[in-house]
PDB file of N, CA and C in Angstrom:
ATOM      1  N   UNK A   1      32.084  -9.259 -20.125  1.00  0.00           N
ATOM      2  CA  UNK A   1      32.837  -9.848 -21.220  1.00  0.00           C
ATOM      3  C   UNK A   1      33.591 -11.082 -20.722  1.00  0.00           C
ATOM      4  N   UNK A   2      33.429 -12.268 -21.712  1.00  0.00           N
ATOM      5  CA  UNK A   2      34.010 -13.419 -21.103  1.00  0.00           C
ATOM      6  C   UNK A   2      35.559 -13.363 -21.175  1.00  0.00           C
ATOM      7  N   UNK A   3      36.541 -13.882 -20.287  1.00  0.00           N
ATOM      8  CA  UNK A   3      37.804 -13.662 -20.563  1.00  0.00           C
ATOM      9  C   UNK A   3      38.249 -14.634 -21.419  1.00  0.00           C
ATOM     10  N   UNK A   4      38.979 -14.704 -22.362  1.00  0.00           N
ATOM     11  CA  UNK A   4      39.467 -15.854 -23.178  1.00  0.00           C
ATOM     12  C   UNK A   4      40.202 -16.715 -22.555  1.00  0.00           C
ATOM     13  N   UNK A   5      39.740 -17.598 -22.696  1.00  0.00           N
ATOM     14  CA  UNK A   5      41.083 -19.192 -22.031  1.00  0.00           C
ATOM     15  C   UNK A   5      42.749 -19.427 -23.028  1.00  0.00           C
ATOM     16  N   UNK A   6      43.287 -19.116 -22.657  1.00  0.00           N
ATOM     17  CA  UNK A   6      44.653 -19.451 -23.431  1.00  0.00           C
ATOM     18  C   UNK A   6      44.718 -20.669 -23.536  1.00  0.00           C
ATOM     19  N   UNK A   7      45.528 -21.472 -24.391  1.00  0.00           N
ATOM     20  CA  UNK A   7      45.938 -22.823 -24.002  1.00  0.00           C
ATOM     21  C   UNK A   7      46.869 -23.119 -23.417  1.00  0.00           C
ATOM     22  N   UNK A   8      48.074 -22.339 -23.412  1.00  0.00           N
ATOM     23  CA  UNK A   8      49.505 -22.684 -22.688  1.00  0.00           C
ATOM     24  C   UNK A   8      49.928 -21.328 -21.611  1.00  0.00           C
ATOM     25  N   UNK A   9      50.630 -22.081 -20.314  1.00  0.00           N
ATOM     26  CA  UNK A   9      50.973 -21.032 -19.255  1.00  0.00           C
ATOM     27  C   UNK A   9      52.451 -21.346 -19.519  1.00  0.00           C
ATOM     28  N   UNK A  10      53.106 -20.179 -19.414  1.00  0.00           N
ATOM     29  CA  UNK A  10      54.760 -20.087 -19.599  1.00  0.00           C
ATOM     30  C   UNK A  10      55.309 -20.477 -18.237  1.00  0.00           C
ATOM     31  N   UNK A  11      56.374 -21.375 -18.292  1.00  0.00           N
ATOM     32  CA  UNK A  11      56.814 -21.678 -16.837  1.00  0.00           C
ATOM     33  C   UNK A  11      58.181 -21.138 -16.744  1.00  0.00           C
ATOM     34  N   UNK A  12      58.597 -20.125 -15.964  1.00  0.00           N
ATOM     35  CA  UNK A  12      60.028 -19.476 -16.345  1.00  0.00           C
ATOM     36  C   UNK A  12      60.697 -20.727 -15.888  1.00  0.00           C
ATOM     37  N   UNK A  13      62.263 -20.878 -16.481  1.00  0.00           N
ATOM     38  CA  UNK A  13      63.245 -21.866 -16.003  1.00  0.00           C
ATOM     39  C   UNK A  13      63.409 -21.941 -14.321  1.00  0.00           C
ATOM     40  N   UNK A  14      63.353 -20.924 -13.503  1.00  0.00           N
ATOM     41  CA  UNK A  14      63.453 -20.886 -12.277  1.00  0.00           C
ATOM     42  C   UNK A  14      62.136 -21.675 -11.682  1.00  0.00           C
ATOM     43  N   UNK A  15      61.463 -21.549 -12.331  1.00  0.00           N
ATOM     44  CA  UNK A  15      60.297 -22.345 -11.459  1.00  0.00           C
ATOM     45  C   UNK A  15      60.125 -23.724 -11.379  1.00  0.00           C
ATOM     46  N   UNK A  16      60.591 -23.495 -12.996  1.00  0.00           N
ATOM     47  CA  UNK A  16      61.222 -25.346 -12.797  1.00  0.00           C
ATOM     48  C   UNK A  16      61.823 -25.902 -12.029  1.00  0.00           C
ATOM     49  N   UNK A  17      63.276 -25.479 -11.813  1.00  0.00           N
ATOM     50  CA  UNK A  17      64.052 -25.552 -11.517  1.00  0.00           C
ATOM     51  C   UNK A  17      63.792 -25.939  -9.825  1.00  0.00           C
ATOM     52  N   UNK A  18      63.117 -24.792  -9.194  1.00  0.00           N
ATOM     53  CA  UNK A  18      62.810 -25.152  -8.091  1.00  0.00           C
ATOM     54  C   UNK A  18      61.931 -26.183  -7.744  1.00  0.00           C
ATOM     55  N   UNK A  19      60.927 -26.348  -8.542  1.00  0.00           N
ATOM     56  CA  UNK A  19      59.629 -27.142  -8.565  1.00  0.00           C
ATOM     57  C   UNK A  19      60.253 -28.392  -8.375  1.00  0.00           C
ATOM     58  N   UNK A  20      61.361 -28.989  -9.032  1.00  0.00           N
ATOM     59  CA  UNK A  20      62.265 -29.670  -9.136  1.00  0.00           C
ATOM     60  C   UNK A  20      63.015 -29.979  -7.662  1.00  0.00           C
ATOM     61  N   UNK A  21      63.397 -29.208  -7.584  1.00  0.00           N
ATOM     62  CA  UNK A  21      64.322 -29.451  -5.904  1.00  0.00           C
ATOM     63  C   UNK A  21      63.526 -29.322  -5.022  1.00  0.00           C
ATOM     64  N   UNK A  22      62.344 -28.780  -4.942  1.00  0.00           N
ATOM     65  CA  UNK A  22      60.966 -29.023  -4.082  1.00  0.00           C
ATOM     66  C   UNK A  22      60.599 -30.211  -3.946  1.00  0.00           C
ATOM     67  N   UNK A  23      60.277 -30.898  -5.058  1.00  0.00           N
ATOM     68  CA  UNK A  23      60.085 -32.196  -5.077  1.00  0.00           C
ATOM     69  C   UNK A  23      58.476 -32.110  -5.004  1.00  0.00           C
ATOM     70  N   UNK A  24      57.898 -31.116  -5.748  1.00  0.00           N
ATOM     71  CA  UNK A  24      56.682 -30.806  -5.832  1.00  0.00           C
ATOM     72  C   UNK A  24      55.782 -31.871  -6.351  1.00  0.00           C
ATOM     73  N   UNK A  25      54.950 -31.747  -5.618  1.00  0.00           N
ATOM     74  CA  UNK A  25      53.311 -32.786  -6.393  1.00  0.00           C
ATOM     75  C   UNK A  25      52.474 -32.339  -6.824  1.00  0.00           C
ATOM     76  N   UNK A  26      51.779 -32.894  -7.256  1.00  0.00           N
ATOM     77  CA  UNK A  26      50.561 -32.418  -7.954  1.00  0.00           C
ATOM     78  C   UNK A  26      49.980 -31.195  -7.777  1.00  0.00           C
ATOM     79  N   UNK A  27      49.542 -31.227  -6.314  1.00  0.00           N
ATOM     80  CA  UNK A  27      48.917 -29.694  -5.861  1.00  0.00           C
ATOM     81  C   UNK A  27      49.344 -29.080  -5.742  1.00  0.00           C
ATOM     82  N   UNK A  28      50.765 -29.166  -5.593  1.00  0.00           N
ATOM     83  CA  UNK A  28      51.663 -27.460  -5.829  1.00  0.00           C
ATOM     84  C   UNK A  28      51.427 -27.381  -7.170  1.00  0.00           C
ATOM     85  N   UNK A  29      51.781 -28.671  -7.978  1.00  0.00           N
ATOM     86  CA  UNK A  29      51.762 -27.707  -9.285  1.00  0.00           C
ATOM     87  C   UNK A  29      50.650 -27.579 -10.093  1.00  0.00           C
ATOM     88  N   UNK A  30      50.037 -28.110  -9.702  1.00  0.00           N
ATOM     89  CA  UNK A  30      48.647 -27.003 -10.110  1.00  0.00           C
ATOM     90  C   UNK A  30      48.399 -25.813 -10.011  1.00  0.00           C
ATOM     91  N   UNK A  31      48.767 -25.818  -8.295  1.00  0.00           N
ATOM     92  CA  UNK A  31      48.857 -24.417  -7.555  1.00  0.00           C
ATOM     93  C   UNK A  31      49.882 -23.115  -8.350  1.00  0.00           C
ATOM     94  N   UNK A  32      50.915 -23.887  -9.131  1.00  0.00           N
ATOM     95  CA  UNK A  32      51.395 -22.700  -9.667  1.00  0.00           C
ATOM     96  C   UNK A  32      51.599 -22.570 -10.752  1.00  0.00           C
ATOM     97  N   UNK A  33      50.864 -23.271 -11.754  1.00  0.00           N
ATOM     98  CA  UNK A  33      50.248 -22.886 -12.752  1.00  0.00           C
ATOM     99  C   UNK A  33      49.630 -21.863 -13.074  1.00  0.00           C
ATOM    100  N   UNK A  34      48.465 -22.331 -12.311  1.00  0.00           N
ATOM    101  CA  UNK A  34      47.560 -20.788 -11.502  1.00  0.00           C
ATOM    102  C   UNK A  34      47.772 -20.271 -11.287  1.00  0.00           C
ATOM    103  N   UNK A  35      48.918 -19.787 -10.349  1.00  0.00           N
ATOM    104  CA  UNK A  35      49.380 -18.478 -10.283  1.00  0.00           C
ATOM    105  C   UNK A  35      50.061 -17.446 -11.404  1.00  0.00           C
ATOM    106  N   UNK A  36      50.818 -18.775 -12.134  1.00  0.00           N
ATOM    107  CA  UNK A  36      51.948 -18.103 -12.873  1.00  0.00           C
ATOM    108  C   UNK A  36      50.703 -17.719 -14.609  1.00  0.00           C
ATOM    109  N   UNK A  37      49.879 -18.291 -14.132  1.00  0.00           N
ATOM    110  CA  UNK A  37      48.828 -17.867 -15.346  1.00  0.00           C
ATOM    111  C   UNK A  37      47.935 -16.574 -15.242  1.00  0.00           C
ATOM    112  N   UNK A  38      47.470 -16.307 -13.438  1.00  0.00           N
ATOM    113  CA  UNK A  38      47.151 -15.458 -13.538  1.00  0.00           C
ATOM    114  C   UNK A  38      47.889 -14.002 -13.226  1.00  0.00           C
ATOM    115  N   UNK A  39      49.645 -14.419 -13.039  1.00  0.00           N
ATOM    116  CA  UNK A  39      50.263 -13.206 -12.794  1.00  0.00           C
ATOM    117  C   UNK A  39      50.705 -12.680 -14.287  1.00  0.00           C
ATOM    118  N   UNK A  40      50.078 -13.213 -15.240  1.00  0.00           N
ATOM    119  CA  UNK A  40      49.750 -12.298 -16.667  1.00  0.00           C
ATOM    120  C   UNK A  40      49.037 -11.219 -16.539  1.00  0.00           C
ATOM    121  N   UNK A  41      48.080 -11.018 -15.398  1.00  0.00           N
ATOM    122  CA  UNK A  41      47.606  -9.838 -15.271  1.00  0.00           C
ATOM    123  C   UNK A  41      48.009  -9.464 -14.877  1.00  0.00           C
ATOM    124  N   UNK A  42      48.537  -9.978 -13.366  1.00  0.00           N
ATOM    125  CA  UNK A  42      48.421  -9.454 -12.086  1.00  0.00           C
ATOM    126  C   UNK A  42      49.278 -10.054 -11.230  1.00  0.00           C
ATOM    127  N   UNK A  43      50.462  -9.775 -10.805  1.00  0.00           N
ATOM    128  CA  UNK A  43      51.616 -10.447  -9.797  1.00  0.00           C
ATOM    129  C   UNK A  43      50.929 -10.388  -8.670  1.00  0.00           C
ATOM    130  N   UNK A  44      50.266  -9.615  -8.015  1.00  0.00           N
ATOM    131  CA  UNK A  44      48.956 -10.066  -6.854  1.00  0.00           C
ATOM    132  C   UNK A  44      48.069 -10.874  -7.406  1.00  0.00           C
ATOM    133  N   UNK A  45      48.311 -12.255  -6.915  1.00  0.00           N
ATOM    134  CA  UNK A  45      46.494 -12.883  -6.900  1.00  0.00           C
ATOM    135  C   UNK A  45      45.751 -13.317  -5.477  1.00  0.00           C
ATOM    136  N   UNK A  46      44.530 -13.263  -5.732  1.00  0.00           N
ATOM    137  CA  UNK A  46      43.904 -13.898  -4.589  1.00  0.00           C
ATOM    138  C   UNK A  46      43.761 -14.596  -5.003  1.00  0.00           C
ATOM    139  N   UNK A  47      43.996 -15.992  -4.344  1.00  0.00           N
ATOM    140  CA  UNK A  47      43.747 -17.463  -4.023  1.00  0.00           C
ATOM    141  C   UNK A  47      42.695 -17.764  -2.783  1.00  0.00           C
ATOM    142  N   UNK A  48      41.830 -18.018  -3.881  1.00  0.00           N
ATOM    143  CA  UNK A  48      40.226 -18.276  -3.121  1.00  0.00           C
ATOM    144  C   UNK A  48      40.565 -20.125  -2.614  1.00  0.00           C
ATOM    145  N   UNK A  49      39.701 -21.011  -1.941  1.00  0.00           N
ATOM    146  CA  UNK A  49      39.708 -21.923  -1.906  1.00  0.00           C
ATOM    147  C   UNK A  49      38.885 -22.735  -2.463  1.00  0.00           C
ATOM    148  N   UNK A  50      37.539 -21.856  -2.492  1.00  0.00           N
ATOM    149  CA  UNK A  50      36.838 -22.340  -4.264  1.00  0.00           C
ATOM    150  C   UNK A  50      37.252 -22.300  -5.471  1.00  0.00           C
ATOM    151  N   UNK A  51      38.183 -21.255  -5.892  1.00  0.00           N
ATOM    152  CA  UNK A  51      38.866 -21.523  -7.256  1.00  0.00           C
ATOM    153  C   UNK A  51      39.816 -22.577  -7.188  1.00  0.00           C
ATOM    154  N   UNK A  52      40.526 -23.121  -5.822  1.00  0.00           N
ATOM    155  CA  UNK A  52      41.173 -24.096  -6.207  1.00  0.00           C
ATOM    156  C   UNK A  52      40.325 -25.486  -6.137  1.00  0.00           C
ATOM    157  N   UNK A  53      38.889 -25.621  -5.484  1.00  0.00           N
ATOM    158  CA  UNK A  53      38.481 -26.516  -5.806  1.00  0.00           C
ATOM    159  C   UNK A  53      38.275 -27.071  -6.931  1.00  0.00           C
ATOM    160  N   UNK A  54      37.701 -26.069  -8.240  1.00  0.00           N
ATOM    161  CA  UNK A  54      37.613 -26.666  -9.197  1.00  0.00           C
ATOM    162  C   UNK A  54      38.625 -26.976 -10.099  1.00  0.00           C
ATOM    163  N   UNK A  55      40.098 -26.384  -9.409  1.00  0.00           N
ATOM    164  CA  UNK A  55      41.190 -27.428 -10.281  1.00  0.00           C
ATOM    165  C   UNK A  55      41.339 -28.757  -9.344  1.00  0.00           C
ATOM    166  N   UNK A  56      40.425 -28.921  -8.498  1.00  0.00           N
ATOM    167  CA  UNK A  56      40.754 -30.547  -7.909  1.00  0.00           C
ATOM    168  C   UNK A  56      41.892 -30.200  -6.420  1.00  0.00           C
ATOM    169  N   UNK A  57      41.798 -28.924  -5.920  1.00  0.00           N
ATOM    170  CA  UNK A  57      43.298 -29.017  -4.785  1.00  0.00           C
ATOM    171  C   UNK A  57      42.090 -28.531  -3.639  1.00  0.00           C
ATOM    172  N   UNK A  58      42.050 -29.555  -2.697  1.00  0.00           N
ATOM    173  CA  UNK A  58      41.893 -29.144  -1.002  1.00  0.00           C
ATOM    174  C   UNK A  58      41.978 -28.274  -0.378  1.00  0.00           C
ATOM    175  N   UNK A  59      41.725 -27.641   0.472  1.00  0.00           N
ATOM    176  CA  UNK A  59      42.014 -26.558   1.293  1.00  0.00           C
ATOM    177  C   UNK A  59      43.498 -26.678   1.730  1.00  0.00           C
ATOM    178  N   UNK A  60      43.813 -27.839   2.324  1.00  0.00           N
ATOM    179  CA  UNK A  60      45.277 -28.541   3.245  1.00  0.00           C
ATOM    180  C   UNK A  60      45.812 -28.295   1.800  1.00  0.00           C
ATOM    181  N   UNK A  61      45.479 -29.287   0.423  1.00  0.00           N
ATOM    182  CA  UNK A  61      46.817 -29.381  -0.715  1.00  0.00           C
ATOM    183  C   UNK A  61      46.584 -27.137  -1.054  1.00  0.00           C
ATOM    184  N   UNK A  62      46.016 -26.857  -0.533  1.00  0.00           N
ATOM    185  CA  UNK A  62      46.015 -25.396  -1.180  1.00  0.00           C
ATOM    186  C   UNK A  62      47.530 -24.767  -0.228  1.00  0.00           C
ATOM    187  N   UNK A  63      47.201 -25.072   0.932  1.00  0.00           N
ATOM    188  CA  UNK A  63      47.721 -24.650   1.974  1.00  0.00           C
ATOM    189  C   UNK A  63      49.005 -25.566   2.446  1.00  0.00           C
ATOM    190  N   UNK A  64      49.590 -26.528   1.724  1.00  0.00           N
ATOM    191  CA  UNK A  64      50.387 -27.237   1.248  1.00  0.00           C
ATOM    192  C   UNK A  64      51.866 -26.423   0.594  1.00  0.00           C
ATOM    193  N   UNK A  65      50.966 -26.574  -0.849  1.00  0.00           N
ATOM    194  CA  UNK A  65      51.267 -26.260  -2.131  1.00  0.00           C
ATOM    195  C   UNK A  65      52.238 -24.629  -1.848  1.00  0.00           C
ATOM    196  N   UNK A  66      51.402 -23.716  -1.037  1.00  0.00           N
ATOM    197  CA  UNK A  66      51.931 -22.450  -0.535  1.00  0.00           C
ATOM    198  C   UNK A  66      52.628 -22.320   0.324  1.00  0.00           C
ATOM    199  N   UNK A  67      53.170 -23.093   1.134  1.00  0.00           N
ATOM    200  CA  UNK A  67      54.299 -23.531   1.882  1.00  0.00           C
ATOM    201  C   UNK A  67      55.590 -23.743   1.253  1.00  0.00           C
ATOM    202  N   UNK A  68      55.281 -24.498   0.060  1.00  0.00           N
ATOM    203  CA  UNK A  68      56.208 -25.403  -0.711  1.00  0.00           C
ATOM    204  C   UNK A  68      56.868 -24.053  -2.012  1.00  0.00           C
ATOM    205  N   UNK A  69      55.642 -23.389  -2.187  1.00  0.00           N
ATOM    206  CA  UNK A  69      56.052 -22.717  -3.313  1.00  0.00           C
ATOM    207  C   UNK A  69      56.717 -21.306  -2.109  1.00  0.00           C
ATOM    208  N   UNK A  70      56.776 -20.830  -0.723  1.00  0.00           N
ATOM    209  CA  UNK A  70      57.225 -19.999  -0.435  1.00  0.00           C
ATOM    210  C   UNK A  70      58.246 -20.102  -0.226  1.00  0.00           C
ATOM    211  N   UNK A  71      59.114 -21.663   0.440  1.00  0.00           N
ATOM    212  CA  UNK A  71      59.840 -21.774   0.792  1.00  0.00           C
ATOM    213  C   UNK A  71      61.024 -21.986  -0.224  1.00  0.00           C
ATOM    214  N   UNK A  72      60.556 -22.171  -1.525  1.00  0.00           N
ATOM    215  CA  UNK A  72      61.390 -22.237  -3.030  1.00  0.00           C
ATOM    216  C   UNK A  72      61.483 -20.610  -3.596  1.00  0.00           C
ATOM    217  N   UNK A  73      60.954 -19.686  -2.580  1.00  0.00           N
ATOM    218  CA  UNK A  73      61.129 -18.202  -2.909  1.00  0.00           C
ATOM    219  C   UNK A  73      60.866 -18.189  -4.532  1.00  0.00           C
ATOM    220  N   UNK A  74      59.369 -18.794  -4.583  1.00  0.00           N
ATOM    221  CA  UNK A  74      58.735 -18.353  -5.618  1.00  0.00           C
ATOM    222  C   UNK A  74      57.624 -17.559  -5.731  1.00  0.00           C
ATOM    223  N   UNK A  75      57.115 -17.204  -4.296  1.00  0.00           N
ATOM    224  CA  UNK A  75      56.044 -16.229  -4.120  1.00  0.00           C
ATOM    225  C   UNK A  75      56.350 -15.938  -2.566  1.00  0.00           C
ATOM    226  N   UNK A  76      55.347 -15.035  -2.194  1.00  0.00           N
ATOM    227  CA  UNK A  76      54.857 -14.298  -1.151  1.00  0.00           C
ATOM    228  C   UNK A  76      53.754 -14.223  -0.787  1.00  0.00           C
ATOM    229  N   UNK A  77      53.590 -14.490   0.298  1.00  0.00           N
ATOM    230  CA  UNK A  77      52.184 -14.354   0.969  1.00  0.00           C
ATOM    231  C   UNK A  77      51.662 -13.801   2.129  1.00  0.00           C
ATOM    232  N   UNK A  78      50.537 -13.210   1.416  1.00  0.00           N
ATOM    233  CA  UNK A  78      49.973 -12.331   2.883  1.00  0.00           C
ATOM    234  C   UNK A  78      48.538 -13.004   3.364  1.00  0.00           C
ATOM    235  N   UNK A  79      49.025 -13.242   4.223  1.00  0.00           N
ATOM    236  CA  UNK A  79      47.555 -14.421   5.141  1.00  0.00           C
ATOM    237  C   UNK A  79      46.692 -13.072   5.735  1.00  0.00           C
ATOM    238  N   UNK A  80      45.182 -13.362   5.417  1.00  0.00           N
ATOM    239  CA  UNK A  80      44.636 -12.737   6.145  1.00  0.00           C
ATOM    240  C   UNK A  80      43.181 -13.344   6.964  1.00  0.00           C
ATOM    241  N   UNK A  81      42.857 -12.921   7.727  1.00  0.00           N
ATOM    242  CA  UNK A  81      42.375 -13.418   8.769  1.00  0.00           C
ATOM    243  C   UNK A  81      40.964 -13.676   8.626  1.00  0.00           C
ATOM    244  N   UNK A  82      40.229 -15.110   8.248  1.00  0.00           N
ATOM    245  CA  UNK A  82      38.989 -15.038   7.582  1.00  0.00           C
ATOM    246  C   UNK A  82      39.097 -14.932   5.879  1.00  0.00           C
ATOM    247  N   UNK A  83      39.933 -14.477   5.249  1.00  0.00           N
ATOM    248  CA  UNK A  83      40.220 -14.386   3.676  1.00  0.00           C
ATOM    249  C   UNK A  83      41.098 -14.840   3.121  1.00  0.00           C
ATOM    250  N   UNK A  84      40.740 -14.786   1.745  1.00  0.00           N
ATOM    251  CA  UNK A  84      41.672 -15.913   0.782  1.00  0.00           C
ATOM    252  C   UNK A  84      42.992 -15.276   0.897  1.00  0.00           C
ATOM    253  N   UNK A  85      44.511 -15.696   0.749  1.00  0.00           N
ATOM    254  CA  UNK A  85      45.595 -15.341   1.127  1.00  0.00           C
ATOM    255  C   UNK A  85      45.947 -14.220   0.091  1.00  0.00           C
ATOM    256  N   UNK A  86      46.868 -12.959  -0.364  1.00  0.00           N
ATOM    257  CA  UNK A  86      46.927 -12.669  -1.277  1.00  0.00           C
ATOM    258  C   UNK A  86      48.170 -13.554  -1.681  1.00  0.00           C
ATOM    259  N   UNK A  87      49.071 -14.003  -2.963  1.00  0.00           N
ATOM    260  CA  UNK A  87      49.824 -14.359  -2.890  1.00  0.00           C
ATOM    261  C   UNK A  87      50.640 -13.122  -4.200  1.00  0.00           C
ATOM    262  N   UNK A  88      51.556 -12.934  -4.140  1.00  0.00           N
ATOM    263  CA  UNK A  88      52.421 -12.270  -5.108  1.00  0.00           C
ATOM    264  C   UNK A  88      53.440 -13.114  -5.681  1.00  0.00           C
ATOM    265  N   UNK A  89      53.468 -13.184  -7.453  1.00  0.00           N
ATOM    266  CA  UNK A  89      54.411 -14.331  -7.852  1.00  0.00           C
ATOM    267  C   UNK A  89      55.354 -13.634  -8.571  1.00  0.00           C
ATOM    268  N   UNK A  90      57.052 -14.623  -7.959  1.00  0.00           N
ATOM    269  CA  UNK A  90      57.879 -13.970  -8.429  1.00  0.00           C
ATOM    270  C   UNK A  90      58.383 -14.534  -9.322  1.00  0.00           C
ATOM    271  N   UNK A  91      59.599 -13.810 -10.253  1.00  0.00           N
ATOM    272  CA  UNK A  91      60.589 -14.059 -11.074  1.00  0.00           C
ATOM    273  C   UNK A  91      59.478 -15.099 -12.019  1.00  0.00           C
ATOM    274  N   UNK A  92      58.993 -13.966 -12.367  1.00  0.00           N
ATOM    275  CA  UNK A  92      57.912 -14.132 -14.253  1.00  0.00           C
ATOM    276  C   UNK A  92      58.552 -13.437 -15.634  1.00  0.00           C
ATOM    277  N   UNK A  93      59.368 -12.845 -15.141  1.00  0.00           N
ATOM    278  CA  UNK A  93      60.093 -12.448 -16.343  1.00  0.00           C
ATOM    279  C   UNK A  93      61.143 -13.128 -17.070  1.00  0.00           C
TER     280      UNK A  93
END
């Protein structure tokens, strides 16, 4: 079954907020779009580096972007060795 595409991802005020004092670019925020779109399912996502190719982000802007968004204690990440990172996104409510 195909999943439906929404049109709009909710950005809580905190993410702004930080995204903001991050001084985030492009590929973070792409990067957490994506996340914060797919922690509608699921506050665990895997972040493949092919799914971020086809929003246009690099391996480095992937691996960037997750630096930027950890250090704004907007997610968590578990690196694993050979595999896509899991990341867990916070303060969605």
């Amino acid at each position: 079954m195909e999943r439906r595409l929404r049109k709009f991802v909710r950005v809580p005020k905190m993410w702004q907020v930080r995204l903001a004092e991050t001084r985030a670019e492009g590929s973070t925020y792409r990067v957490a779009l994506f996340l914060l779109d797919q922690a509608s399912f699921s506050r665990k996502v895997t972040l493949s580096t092919a799914r971020m190719r086809k929003l246009g982000v690099s391996r480095n802007g992937k691996r960037g972007a997750l630096q930027k968004l950890r250090r704004a204690g907007l997610i968590a990440v578990e690196e694993r060795p050979h595999k896509s990172p899991i990341v867990t996104v916070r303060f969605v409510d």
